[in-house]
C-alpha atoms as a PDB file:
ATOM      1  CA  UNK A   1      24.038 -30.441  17.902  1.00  0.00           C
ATOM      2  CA  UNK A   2      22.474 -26.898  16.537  1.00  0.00           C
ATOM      3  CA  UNK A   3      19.243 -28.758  16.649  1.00  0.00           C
ATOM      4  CA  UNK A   4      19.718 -29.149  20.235  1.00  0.00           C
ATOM      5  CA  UNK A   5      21.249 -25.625  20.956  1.00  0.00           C
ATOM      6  CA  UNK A   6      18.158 -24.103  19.190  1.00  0.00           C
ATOM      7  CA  UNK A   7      15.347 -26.174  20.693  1.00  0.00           C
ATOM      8  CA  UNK A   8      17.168 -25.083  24.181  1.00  0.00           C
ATOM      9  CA  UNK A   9      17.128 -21.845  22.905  1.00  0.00           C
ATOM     10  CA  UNK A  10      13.521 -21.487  22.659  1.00  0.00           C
ATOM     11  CA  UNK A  11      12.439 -23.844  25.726  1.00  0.00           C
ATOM     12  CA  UNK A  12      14.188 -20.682  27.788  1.00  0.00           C
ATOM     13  CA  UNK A  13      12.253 -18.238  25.770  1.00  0.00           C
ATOM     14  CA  UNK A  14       9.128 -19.059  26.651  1.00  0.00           C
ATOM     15  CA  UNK A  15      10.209 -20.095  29.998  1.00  0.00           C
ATOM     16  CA  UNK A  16      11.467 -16.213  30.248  1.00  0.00           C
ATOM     17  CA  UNK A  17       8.677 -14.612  28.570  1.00  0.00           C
ATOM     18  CA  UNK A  18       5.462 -13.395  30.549  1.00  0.00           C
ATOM     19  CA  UNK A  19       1.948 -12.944  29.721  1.00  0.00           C
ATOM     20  CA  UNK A  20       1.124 -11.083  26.655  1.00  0.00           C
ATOM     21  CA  UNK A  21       4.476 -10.902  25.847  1.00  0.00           C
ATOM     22  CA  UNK A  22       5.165 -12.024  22.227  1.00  0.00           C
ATOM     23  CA  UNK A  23       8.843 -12.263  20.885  1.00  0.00           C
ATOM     24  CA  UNK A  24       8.665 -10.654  16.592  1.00  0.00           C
ATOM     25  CA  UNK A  25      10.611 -10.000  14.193  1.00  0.00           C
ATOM     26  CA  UNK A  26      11.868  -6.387  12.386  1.00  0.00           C
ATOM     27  CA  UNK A  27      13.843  -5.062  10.144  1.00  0.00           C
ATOM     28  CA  UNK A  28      16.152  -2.051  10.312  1.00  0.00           C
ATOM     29  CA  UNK A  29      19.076  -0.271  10.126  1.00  0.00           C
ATOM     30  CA  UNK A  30      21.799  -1.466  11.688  1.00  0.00           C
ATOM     31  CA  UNK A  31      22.519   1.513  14.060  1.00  0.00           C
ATOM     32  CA  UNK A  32      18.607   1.572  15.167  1.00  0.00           C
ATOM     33  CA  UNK A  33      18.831  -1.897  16.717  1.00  0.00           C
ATOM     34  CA  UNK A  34      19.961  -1.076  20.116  1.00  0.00           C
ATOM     35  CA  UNK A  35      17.313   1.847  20.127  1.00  0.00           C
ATOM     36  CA  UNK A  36      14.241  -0.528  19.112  1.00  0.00           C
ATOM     37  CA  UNK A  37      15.275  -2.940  21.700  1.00  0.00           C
ATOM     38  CA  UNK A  38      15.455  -0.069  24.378  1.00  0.00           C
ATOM     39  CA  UNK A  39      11.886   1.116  22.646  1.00  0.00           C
ATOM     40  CA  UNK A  40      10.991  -2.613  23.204  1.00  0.00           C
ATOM     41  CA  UNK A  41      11.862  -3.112  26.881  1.00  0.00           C
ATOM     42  CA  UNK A  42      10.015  -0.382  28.358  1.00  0.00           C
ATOM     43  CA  UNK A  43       6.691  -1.043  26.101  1.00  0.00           C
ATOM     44  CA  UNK A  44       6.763  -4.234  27.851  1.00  0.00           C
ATOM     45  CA  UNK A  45       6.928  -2.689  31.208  1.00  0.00           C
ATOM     46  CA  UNK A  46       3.315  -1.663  30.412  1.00  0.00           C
ATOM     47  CA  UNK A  47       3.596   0.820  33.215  1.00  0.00           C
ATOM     48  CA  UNK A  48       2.670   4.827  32.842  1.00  0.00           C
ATOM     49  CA  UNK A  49       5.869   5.784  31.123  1.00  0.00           C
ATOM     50  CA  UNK A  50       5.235   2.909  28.323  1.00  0.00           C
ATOM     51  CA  UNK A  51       2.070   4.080  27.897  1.00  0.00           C
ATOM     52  CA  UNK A  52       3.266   7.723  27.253  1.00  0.00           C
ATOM     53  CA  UNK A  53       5.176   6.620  24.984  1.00  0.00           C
ATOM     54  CA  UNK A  54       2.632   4.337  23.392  1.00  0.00           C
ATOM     55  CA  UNK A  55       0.754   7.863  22.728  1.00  0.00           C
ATOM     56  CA  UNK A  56       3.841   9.822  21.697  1.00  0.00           C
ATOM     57  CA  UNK A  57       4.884   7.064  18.995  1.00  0.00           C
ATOM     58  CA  UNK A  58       1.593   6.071  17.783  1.00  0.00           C
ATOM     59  CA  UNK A  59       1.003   9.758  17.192  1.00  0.00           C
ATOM     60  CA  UNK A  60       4.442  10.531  15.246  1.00  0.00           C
ATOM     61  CA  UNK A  61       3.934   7.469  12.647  1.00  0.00           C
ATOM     62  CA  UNK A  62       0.086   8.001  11.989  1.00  0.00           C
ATOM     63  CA  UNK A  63       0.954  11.181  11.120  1.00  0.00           C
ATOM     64  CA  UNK A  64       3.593  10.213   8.762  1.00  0.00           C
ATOM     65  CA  UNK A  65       2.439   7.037   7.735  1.00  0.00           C
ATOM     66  CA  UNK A  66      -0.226   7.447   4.390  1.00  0.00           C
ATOM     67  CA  UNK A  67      -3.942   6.927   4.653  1.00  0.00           C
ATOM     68  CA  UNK A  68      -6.626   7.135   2.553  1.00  0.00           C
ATOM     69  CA  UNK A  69      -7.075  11.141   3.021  1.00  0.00           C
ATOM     70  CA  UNK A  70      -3.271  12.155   2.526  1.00  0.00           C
ATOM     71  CA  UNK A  71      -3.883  10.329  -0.899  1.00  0.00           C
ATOM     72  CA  UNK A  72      -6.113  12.118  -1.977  1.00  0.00           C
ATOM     73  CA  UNK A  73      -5.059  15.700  -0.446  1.00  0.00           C
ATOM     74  CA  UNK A  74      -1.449  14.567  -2.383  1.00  0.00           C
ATOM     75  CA  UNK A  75      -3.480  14.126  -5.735  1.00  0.00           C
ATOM     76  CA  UNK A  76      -5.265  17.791  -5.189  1.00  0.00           C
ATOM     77  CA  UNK A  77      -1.778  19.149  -4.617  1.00  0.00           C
ATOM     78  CA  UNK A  78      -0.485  17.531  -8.261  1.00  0.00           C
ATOM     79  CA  UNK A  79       0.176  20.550 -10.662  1.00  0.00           C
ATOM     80  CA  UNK A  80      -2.520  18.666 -13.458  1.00  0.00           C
ATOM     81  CA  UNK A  81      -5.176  19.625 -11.092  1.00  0.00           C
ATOM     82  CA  UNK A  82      -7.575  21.739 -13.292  1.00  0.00           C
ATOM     83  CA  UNK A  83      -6.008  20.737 -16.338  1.00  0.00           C
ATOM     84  CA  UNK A  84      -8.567  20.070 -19.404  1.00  0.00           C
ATOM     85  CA  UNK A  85      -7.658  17.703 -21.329  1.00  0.00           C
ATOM     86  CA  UNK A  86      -9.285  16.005 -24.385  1.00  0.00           C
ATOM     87  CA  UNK A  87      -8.013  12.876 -24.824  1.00  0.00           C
ATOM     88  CA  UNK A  88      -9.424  10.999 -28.018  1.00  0.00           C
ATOM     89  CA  UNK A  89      -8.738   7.417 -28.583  1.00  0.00           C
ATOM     90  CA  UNK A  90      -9.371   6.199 -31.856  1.00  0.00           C
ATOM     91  CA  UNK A  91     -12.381   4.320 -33.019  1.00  0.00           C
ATOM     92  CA  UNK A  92     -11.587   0.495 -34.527  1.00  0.00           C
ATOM     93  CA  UNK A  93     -13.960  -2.054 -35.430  1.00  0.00           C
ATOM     94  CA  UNK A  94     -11.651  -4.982 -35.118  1.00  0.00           C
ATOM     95  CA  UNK A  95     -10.510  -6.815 -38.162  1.00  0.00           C
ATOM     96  CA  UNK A  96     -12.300  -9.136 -40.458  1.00  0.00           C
ATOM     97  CA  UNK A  97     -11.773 -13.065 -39.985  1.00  0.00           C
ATOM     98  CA  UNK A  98     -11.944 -15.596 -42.187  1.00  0.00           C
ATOM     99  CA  UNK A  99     -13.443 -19.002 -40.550  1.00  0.00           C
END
């Protein structure tokens, strides 16, 4: 019977959906699920107010999200930076075996 329900369930998906519309999955918090399905319905308007917002949010989490170059400017910001140090290891030849 849930086989049934469920294979029903998706026949009217993709009956539903349009084209280049794909149906994902995320993870969240709880109270952020009705606001990423709002997010979600007017992307897939595709009109000029989705693709303001297409800017707006694409700008906010590159700027937040790591690369490369915040790596690296996070490494010159690290206290150690110009810090000699003289690190010796010491020297050993292994041990002798007996074959």
């Amino acid at each position: 019977m849930a086989k049934l329900s469920q294979t029903r369930r998706v026949a009217n998906h993709r009956r539903h959906r349009g084209p280049g519309i794909s149906r994902y999955q995320v993870c969240g918090l709880n109270r952020d699920k009705e606001l990423i399905r709002q997010v979600a319905r007017q992307l897939a308007a595709d009109d000029a107010a989705a693709k303001r917002l297409r800017k707006e949010l694409t700008q906010k989490t590159v700027a937040t999200t790591p690369s490369g170059a915040s790596i690296v400017a996070a490494l010159r910001r690290s206290p150690l930076v110009g810090v000699d140090w003289e690190i010796e290891r010491p020297i050993e030849h292994g041990r002798e075996i007996d074959l």
